[in-house]
Every structure is written in structure tokens, then in C-alpha cells.
PDB file of N, CA and C in Angstrom:
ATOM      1  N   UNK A   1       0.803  -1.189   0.000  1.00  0.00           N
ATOM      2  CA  UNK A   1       0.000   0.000   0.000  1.00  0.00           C
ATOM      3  C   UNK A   1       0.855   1.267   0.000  1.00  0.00           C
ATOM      4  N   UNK A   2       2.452   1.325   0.864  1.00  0.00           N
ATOM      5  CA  UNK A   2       2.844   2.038   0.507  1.00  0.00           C
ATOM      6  C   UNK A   2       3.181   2.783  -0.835  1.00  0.00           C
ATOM      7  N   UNK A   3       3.476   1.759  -1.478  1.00  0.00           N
ATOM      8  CA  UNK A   3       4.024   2.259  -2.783  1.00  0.00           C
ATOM      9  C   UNK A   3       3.041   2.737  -3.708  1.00  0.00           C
ATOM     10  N   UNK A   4       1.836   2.162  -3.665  1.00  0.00           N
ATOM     11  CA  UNK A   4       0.493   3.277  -4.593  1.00  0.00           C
ATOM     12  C   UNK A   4      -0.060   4.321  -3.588  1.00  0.00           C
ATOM     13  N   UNK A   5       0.506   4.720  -2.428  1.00  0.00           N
ATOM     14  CA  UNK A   5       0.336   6.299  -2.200  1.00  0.00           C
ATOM     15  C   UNK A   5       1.222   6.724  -2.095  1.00  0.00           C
ATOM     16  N   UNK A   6       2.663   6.443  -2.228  1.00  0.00           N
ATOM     17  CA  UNK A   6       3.919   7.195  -3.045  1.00  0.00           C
ATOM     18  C   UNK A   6       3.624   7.480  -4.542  1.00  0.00           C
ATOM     19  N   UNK A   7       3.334   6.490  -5.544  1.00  0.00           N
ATOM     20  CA  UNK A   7       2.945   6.836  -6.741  1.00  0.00           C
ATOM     21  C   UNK A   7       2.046   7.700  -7.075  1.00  0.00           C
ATOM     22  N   UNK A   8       0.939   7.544  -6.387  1.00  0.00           N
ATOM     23  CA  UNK A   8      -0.357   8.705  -6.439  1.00  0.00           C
ATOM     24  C   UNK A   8       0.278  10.046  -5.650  1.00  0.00           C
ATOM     25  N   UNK A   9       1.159  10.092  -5.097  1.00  0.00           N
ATOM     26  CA  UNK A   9       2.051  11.134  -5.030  1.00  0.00           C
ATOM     27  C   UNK A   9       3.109  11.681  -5.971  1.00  0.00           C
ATOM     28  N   UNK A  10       3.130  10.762  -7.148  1.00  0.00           N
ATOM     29  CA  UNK A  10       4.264  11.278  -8.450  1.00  0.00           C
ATOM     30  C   UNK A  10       5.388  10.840  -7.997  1.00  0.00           C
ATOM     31  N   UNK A  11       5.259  10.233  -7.173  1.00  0.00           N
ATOM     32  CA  UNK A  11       6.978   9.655  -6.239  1.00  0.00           C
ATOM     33  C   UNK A  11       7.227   8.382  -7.132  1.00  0.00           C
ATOM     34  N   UNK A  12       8.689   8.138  -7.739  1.00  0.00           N
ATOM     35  CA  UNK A  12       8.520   6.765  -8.659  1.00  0.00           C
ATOM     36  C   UNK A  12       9.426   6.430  -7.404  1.00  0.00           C
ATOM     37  N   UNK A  13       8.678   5.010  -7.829  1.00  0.00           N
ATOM     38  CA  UNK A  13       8.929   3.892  -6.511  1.00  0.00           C
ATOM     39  C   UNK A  13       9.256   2.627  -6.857  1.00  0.00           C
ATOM     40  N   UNK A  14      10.166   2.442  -6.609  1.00  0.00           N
ATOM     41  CA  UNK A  14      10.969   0.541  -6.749  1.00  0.00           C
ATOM     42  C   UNK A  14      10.539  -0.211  -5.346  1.00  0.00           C
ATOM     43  N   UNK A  15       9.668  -1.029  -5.495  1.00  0.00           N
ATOM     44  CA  UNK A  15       9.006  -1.718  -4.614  1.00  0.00           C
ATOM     45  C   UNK A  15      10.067  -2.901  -4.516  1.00  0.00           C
ATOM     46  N   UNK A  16      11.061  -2.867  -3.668  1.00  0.00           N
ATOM     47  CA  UNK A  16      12.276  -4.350  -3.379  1.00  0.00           C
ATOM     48  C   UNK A  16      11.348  -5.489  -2.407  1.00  0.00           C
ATOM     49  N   UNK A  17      10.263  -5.669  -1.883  1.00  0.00           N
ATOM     50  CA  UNK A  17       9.247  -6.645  -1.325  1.00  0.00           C
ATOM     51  C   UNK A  17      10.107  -6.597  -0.060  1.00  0.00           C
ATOM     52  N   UNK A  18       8.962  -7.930   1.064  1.00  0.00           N
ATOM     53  CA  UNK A  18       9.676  -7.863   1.740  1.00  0.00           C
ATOM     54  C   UNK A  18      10.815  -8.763   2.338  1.00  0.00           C
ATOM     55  N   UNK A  19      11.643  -8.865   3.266  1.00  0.00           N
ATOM     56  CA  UNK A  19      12.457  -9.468   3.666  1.00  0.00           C
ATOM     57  C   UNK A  19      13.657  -9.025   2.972  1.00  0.00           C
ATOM     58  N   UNK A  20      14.129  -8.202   2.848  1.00  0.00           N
ATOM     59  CA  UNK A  20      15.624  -7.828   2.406  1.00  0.00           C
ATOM     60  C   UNK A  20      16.249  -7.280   3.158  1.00  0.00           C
ATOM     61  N   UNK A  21      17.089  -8.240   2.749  1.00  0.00           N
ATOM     62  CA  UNK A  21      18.546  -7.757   3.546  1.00  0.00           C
ATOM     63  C   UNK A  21      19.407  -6.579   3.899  1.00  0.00           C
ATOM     64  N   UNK A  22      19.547  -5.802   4.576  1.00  0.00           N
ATOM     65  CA  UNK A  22      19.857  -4.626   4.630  1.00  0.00           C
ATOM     66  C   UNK A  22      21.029  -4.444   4.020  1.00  0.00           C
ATOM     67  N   UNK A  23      21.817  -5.037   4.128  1.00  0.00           N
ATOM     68  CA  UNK A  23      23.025  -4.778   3.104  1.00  0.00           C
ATOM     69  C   UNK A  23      22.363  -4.816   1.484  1.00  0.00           C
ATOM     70  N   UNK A  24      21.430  -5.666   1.051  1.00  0.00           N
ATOM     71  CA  UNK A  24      20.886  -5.568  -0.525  1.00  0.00           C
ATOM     72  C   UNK A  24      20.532  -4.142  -0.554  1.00  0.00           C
ATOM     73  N   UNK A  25      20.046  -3.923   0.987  1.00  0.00           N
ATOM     74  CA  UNK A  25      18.742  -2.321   0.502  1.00  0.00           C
ATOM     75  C   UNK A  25      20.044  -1.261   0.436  1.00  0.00           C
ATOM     76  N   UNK A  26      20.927  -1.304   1.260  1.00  0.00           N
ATOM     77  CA  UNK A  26      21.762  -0.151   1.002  1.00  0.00           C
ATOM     78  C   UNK A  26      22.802  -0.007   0.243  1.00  0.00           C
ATOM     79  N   UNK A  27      23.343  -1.564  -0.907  1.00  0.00           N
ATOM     80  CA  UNK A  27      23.713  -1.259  -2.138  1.00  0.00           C
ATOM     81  C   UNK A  27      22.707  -1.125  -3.286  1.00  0.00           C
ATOM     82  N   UNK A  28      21.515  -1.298  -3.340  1.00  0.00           N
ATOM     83  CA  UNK A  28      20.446  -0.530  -3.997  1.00  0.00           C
ATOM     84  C   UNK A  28      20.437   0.694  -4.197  1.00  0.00           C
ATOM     85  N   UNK A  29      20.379   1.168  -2.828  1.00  0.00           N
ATOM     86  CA  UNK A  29      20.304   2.873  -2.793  1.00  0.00           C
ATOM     87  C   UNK A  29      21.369   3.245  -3.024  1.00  0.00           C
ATOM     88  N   UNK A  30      22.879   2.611  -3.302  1.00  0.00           N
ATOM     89  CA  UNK A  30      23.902   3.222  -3.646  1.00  0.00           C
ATOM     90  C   UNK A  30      24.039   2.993  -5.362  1.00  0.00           C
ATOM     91  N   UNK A  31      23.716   1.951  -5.641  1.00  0.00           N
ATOM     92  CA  UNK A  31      24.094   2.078  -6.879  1.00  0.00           C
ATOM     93  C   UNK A  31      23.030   2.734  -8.075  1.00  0.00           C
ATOM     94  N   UNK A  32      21.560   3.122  -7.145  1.00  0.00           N
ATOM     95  CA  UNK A  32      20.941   3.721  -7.774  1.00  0.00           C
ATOM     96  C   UNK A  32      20.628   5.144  -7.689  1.00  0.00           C
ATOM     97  N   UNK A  33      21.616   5.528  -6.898  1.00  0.00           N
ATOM     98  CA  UNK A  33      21.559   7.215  -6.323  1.00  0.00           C
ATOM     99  C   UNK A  33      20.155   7.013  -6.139  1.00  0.00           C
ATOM    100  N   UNK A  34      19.455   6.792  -5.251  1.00  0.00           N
ATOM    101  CA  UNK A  34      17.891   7.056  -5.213  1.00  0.00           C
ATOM    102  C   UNK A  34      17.878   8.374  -4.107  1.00  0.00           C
ATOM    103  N   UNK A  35      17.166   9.214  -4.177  1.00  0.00           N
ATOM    104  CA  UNK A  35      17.220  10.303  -3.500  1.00  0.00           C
ATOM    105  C   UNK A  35      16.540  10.276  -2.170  1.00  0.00           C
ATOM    106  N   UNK A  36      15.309   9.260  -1.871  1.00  0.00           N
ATOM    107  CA  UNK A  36      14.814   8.477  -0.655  1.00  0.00           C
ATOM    108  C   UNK A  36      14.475   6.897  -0.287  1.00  0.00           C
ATOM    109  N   UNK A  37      14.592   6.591   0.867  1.00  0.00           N
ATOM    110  CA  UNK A  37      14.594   5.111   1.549  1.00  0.00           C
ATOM    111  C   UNK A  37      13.621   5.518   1.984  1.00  0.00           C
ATOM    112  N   UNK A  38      12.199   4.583   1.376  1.00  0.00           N
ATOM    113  CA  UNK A  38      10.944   4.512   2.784  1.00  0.00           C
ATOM    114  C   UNK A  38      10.918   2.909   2.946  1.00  0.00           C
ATOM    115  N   UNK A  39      10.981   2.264   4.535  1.00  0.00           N
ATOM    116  CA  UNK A  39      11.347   1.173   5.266  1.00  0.00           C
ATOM    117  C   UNK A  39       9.994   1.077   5.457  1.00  0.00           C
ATOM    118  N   UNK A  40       9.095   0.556   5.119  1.00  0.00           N
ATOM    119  CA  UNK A  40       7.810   0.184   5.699  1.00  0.00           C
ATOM    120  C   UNK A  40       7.886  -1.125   6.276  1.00  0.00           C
ATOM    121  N   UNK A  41       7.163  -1.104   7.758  1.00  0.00           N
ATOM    122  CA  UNK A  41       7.094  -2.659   8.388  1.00  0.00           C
ATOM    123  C   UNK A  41       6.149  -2.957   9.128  1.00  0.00           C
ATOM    124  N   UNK A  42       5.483  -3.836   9.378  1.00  0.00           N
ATOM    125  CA  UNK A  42       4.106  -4.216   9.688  1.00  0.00           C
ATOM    126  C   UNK A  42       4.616  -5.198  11.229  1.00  0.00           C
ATOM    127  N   UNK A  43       5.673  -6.089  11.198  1.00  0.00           N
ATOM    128  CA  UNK A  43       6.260  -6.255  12.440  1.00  0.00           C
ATOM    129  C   UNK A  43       6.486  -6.047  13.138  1.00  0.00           C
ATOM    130  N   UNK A  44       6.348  -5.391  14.327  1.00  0.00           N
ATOM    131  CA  UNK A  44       6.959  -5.036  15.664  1.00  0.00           C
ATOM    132  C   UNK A  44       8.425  -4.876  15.901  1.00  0.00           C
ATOM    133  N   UNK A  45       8.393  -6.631  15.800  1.00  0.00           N
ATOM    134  CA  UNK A  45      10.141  -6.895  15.605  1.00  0.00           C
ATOM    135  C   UNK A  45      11.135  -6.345  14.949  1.00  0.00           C
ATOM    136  N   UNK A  46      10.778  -6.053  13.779  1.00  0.00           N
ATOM    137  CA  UNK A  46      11.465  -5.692  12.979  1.00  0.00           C
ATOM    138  C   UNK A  46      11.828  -4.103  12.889  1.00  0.00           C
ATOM    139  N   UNK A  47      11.252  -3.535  14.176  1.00  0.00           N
ATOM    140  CA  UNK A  47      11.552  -1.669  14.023  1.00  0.00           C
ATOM    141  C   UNK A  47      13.055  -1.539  14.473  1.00  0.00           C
ATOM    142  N   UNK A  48      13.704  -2.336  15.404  1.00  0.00           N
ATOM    143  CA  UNK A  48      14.938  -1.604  15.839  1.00  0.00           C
ATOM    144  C   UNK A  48      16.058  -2.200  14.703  1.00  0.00           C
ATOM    145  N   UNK A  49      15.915  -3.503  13.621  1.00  0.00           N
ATOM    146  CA  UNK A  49      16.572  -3.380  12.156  1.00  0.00           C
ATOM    147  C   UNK A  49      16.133  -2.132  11.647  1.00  0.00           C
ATOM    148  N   UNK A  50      15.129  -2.207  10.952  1.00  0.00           N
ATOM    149  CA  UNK A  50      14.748  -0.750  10.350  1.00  0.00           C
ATOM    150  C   UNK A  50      15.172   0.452  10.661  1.00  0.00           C
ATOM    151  N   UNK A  51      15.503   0.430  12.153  1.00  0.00           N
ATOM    152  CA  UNK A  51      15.941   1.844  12.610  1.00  0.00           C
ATOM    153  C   UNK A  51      17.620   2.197  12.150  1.00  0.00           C
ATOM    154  N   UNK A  52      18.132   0.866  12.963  1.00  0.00           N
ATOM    155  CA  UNK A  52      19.557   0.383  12.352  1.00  0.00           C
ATOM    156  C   UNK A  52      19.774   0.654  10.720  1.00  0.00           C
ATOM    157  N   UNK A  53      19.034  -0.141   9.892  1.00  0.00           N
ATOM    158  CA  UNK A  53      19.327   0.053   8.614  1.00  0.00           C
ATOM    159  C   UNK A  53      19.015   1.881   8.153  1.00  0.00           C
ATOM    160  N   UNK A  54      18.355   2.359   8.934  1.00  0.00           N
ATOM    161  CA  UNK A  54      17.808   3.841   8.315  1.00  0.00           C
ATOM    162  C   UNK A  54      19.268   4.381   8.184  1.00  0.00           C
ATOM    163  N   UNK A  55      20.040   4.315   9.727  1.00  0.00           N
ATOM    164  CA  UNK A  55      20.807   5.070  10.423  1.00  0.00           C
ATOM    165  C   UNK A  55      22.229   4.897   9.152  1.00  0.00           C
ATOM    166  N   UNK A  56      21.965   3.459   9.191  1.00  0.00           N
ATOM    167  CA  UNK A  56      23.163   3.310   8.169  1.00  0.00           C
ATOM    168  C   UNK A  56      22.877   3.870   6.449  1.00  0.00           C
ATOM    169  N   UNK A  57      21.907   3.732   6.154  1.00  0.00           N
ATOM    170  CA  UNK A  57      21.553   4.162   4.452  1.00  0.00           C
ATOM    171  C   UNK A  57      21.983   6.101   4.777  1.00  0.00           C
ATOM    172  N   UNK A  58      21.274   6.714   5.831  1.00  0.00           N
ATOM    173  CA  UNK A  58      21.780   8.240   5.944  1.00  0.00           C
ATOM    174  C   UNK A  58      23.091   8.414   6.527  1.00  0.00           C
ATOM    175  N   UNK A  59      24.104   7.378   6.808  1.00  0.00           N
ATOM    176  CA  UNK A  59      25.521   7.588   6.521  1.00  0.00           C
ATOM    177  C   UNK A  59      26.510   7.582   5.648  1.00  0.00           C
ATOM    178  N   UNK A  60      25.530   6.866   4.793  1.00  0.00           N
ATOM    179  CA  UNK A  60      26.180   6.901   3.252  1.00  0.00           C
ATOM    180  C   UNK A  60      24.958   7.965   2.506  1.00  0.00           C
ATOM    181  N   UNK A  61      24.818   9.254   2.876  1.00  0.00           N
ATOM    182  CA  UNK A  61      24.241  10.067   2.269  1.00  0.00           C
ATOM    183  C   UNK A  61      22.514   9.698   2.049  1.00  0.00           C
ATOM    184  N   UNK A  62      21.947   8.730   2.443  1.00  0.00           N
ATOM    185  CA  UNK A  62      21.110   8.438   1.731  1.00  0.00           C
ATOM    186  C   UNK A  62      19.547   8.605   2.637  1.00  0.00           C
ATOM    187  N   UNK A  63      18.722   9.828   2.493  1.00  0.00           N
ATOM    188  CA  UNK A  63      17.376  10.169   3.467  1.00  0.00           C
ATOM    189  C   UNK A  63      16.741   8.838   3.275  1.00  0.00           C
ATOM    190  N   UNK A  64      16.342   8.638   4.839  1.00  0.00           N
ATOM    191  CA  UNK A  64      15.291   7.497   5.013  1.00  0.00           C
ATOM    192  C   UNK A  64      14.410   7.429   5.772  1.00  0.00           C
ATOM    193  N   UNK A  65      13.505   7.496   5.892  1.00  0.00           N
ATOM    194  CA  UNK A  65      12.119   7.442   6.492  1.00  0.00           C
ATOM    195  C   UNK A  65      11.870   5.943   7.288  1.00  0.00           C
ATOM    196  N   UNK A  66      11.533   5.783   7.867  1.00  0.00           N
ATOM    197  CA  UNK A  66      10.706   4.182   8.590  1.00  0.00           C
ATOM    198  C   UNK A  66       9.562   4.642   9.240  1.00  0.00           C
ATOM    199  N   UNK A  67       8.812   3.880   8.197  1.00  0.00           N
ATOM    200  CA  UNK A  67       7.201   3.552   8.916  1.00  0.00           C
ATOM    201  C   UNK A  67       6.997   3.020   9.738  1.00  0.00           C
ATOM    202  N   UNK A  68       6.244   2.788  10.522  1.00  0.00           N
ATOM    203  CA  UNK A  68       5.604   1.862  11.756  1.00  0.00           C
ATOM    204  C   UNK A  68       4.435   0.960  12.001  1.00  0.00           C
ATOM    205  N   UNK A  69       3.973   0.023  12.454  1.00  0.00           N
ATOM    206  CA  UNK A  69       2.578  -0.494  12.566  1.00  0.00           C
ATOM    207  C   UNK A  69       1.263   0.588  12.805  1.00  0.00           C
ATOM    208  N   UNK A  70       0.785   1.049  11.937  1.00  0.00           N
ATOM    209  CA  UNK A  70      -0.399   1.698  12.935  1.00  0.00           C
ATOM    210  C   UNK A  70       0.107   3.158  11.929  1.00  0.00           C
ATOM    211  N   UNK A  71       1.153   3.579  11.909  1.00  0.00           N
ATOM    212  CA  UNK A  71       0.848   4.750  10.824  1.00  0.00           C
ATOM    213  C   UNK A  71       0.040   5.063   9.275  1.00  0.00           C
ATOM    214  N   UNK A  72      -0.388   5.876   9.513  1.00  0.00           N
ATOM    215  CA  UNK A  72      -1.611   6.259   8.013  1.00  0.00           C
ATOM    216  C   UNK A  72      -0.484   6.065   7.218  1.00  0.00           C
ATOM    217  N   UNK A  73      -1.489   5.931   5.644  1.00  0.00           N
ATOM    218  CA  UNK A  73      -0.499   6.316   4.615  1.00  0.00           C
ATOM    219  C   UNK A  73      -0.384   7.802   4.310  1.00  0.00           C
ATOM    220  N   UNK A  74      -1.425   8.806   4.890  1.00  0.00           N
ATOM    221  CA  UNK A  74      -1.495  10.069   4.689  1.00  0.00           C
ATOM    222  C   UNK A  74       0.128  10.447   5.506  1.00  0.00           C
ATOM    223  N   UNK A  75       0.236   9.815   6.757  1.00  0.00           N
ATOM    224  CA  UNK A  75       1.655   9.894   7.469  1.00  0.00           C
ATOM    225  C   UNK A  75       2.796   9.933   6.579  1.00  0.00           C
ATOM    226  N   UNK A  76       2.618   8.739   5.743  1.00  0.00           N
ATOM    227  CA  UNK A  76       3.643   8.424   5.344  1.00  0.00           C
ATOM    228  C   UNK A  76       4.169   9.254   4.300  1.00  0.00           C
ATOM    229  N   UNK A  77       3.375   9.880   3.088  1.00  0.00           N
ATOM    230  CA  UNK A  77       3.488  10.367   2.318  1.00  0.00           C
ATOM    231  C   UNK A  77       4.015  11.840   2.773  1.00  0.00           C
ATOM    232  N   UNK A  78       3.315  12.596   4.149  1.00  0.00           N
ATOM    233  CA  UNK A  78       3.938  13.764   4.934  1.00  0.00           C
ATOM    234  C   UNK A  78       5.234  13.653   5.165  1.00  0.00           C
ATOM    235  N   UNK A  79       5.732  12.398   5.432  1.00  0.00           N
ATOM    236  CA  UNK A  79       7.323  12.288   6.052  1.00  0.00           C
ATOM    237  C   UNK A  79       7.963  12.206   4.715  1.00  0.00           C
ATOM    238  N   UNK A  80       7.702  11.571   3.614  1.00  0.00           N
ATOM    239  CA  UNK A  80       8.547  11.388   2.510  1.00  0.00           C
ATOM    240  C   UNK A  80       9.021  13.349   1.896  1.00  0.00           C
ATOM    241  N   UNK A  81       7.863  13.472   2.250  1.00  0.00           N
ATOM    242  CA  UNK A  81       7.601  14.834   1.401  1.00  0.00           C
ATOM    243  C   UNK A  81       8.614  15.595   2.198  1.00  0.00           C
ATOM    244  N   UNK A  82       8.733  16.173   3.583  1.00  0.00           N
ATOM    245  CA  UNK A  82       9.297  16.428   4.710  1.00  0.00           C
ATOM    246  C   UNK A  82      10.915  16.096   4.036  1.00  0.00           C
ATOM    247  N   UNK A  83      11.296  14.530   4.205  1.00  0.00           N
ATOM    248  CA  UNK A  83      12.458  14.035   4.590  1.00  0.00           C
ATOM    249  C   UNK A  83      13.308  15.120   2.881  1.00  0.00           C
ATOM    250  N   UNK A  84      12.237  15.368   2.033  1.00  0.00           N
ATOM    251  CA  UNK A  84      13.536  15.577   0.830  1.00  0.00           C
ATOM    252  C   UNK A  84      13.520  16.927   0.441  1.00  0.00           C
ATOM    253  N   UNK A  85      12.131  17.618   1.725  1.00  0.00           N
ATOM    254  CA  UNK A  85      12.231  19.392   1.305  1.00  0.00           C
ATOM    255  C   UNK A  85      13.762  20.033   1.723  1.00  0.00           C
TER     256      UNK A  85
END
């Protein structure tokens, strides 16, 4: 769902699914200069990776956002917008 209210936002979006490896996601974002990382996760478990992986993709230059259980997509689309003004 994220990614068709990034698109309906004009945001082009490479949907990588889930379970990837954080090292895949952050030579992605390197070799594709992508200008934002949105981490969406529906797990619990999985927020303090996500947080980890954010921390590391914006040390190699790269803005990243992480969603949470329970955030709108109206949220989400505010933070993307936010993270690249």
C-alpha cells in the first residue's frame, strides 16, 4: 500500500518486497543514487533493524524514512515529502 500512495504522489517507486537484507537495501540505494529510503514494516520486531538500517543508508548520504505499525499512509506520504524538502 505504501508504494500506490507514493505513486499517487508522483513519487517513482521501486518496490524491493519484503524481507531484504539490509546490506541488498543499502547497495540498492547506492548504486541507484535514489534520493529516498521509505522502510515500511508491519512487524513489531522488525523496528529496531529498520531503525539500524535507516541510520546506516543516511551515513552513506542516503534520506530514510521508517514507517511503523499503525501509521496512516497520509503519514507516510507527509514524512517522505518532509524528509527531501
Amino acid at each position: 500500500m505504501a508504494t500506490i500512495a507514493l505513486r499517487e504522489g508522483n513519487w517513482r517507486v521501486h518496490h524491493l518486497g519484503a524481507d531484504l537484507p539490509s546490506d541488498e537495501l543499502l547497495r540498492f540505494a547506492k548504486e541507484h543514487a535514489v534520493d529516498l529510503v521509505v522502510i515500511s514494516l508491519t512487524n513489531p520486531q522488525a523496528t529496531i533493524l529498520a531503525h539500524e538500517t535507516a541510520e546506516r543508508l543516511r551515513s552513506q548520504g542516503t534520506a530514510t524514512i521508517v514507517g511503523a505499525p499503525g501509521m496512516t499512509l497520509a503519514q507516510l506520504v507527509e514524512q517522505a515529502r518532509t524528509a527531501k524538502a
